[in-house]
Protein backbone atom coordinates (compact mmCIF):
# COMPACT_ATOMS: atom_id res chain seq x y z
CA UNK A 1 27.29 -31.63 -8.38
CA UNK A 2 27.25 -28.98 -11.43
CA UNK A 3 24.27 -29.98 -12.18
CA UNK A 4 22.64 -29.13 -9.19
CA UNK A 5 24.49 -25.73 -9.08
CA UNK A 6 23.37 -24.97 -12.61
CA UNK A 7 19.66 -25.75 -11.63
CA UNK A 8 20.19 -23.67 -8.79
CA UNK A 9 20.64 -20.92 -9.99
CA UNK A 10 18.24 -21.53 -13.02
CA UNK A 11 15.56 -21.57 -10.12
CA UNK A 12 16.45 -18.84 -7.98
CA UNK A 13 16.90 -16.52 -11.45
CA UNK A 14 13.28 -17.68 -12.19
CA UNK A 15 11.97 -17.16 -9.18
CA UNK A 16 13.70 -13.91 -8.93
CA UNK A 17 12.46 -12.86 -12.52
CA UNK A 18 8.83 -13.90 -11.68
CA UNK A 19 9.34 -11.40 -8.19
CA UNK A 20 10.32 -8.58 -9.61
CA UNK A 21 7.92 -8.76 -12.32
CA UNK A 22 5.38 -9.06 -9.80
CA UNK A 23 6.30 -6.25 -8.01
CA UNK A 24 7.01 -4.01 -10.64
CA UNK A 25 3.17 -4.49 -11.48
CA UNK A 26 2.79 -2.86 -7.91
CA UNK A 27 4.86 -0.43 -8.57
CA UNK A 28 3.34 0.53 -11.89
CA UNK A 29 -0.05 0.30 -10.58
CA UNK A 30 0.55 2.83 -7.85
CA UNK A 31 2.38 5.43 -9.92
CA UNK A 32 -0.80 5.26 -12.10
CA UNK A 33 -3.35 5.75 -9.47
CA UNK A 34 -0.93 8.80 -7.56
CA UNK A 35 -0.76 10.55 -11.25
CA UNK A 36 -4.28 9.91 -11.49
CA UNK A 37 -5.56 11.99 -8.63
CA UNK A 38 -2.86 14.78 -9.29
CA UNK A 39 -5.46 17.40 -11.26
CA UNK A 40 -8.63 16.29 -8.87
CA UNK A 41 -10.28 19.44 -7.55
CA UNK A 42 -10.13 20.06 -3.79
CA UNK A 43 -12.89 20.46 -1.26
CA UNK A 44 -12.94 21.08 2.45
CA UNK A 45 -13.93 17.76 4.32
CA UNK A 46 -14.98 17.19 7.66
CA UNK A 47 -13.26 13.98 9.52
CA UNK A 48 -15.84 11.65 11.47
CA UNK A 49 -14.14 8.50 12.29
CA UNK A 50 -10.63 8.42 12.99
CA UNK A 51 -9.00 5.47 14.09
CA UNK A 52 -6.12 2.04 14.11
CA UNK A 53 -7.90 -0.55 12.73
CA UNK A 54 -6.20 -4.22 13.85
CA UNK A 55 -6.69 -7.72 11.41
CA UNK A 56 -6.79 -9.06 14.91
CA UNK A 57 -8.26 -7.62 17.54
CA UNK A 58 -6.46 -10.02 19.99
CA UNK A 59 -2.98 -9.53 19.65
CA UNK A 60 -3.43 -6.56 17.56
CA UNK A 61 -1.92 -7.71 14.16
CA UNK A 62 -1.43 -5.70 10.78
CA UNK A 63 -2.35 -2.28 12.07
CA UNK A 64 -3.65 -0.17 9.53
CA UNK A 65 -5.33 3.42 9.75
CA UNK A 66 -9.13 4.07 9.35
CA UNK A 67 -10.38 7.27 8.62
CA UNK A 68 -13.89 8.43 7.41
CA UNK A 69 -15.00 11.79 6.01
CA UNK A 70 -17.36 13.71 4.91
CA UNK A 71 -17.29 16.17 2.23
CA UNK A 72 -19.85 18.23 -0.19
CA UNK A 73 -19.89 18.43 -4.44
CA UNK A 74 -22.25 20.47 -5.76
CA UNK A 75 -24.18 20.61 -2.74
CA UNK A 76 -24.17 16.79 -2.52
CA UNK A 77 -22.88 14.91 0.72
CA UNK A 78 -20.40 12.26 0.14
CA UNK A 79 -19.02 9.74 2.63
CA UNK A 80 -15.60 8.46 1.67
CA UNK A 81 -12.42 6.31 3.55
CA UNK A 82 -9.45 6.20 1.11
CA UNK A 83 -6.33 8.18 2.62
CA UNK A 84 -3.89 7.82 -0.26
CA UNK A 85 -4.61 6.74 -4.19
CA UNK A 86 -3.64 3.06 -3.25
CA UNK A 87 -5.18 0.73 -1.78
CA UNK A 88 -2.23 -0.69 -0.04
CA UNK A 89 -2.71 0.53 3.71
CA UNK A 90 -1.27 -2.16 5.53
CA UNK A 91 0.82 -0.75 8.09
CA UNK A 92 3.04 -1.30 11.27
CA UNK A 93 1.09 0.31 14.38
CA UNK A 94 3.42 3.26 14.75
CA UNK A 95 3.37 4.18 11.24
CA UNK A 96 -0.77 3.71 11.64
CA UNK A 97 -0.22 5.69 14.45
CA UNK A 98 1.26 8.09 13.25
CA UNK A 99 -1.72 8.45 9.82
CA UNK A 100 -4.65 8.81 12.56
CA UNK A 101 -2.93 11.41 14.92
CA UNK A 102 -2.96 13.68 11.08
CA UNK A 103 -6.30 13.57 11.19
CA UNK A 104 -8.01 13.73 14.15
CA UNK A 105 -12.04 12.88 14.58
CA UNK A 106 -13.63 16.27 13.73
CA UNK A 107 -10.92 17.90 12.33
CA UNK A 108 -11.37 19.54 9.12
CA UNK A 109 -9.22 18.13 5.93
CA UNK A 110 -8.53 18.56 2.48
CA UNK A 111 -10.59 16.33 0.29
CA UNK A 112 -9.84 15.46 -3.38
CA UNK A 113 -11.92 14.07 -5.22
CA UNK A 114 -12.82 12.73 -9.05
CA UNK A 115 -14.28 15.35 -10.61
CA UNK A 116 -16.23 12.44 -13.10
CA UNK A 117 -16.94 10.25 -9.97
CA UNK A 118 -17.42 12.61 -6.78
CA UNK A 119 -18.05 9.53 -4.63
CA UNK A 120 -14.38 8.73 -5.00
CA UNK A 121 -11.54 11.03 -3.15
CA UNK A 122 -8.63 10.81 -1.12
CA UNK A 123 -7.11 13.11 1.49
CA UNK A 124 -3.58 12.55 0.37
CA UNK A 125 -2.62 12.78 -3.39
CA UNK A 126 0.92 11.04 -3.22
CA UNK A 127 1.66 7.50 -2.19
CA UNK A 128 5.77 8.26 -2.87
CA UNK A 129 6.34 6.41 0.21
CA UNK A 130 4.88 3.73 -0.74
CA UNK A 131 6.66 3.40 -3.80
CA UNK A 132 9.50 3.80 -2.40
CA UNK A 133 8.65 0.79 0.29
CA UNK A 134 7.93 -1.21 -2.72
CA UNK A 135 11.05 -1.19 -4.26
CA UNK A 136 12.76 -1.79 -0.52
CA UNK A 137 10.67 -4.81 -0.83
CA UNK A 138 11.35 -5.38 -4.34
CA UNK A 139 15.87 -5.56 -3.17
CA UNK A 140 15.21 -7.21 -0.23
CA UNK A 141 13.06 -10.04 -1.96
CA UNK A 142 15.25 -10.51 -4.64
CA UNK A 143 18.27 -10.94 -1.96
CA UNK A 144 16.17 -13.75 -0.31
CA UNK A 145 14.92 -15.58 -3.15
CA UNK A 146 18.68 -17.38 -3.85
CA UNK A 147 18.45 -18.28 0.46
CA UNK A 148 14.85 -19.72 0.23
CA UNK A 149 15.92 -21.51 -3.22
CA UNK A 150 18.38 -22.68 -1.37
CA UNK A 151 16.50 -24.29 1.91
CA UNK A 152 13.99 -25.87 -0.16
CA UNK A 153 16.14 -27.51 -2.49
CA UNK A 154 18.16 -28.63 1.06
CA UNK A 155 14.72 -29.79 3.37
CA UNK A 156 13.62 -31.66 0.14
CA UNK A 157 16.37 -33.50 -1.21
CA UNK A 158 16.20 -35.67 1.96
C-alpha cells in the first residue's frame, strides 16, 4: 500500500513537472513576441473583414475572431490578419465577440508593424491577458494532474 502511494505521487509530481514546464514555454514564448512588437512603428489601417470564425460551423465550436486589414509602408499595400503578437486566438464566443465588435468592417485601426518585415503587424501590441490566462491554466492544471493521476491509476489497476 506505500508503495503505491509513493509511486503516486512520484507520477503526479512528474506529470506536474513536465506541465508546468510546458506551459512556462508558453508563457515565455508570448512575453517574447509582446516585447517584440513594443518599438514597431504605427500606421493607420483600414479594416476589411471583420468577423467570428467557428472550428465548426455546425454547432459553432472554438470561436475565435477574424479580422483582416489593410495598411500602407512606404507607399506599399499590405494585407495582414494577426490581432495580438501571439498566435494563440482561440477563444470562447463572447470573448470573440467581444474582439470583432473593436473593430468593425471598415473601420479605421492602428496598425503596427515590423519595421524589417512590413508584411508582418498586429493591431494590438499586448497579449497581457493572455499571459495571464496562461498561468490560470498553468494552477488549474497542476491542481488536476494529482485527480487524473489518480483515475488512471484506479480504471487501470482493474
Amino acid at each position: 500500500m506505500t508503495t503505491d502511494l509513493i509511486s503516486y505521487f512520484q507520477q503526479a509530481i512528474l506529470w506536474m513537472i513536465l506541465f508546468s514546464l510546458f506551459m512556462f514555454g508558453i508563457i515565455i514564448y508570448l512575453r517574447i513576441a509582446s516585447n517584440a512588437v513594443k518599438n514597431w512603428p504605427s500606421v493607420p489601417g483600414k479594416v476589411t473583414t471583420s468577423r467570428v470564425s467557428y472550428e465548426s460551423s455546425t454547432d459553432k465550436t472554438n470561436a475565435t475572431p477574424f479580422i483582416a486589414y489593410t495598411y500602407d509602408v512606404d507607399g506599399k499595400t499590405y494585407k495582414e490578419g494577426s490581432i495580438s503578437p501571439s498566435i494563440l486566438t482561440v477563444s470562447d464566443k463572447i470573448n470573440a465577440e467581444k474582439v470583432v465588435a473593436r473593430y468593425p468592417r471598415g473601420s479605421v485601426v492602428t496598425v503596427c508593424y515590423n519595421p524589417k518585415n512590413p508584411s508582418q503587424a498586429v493591431l494590438e501590441k499586448n497579449s497581457q491577458a493572455q499571459i495571464g490566462g496562461m498561468y490560470g491554466i498553468l494552477i488549474f492544471g497542476n491542481l488536476l494532474i494529482p485527480i487524473v493521476v489518480l483515475l488512471v491509476k484506479v480504471v487501470f489497476k482493474h
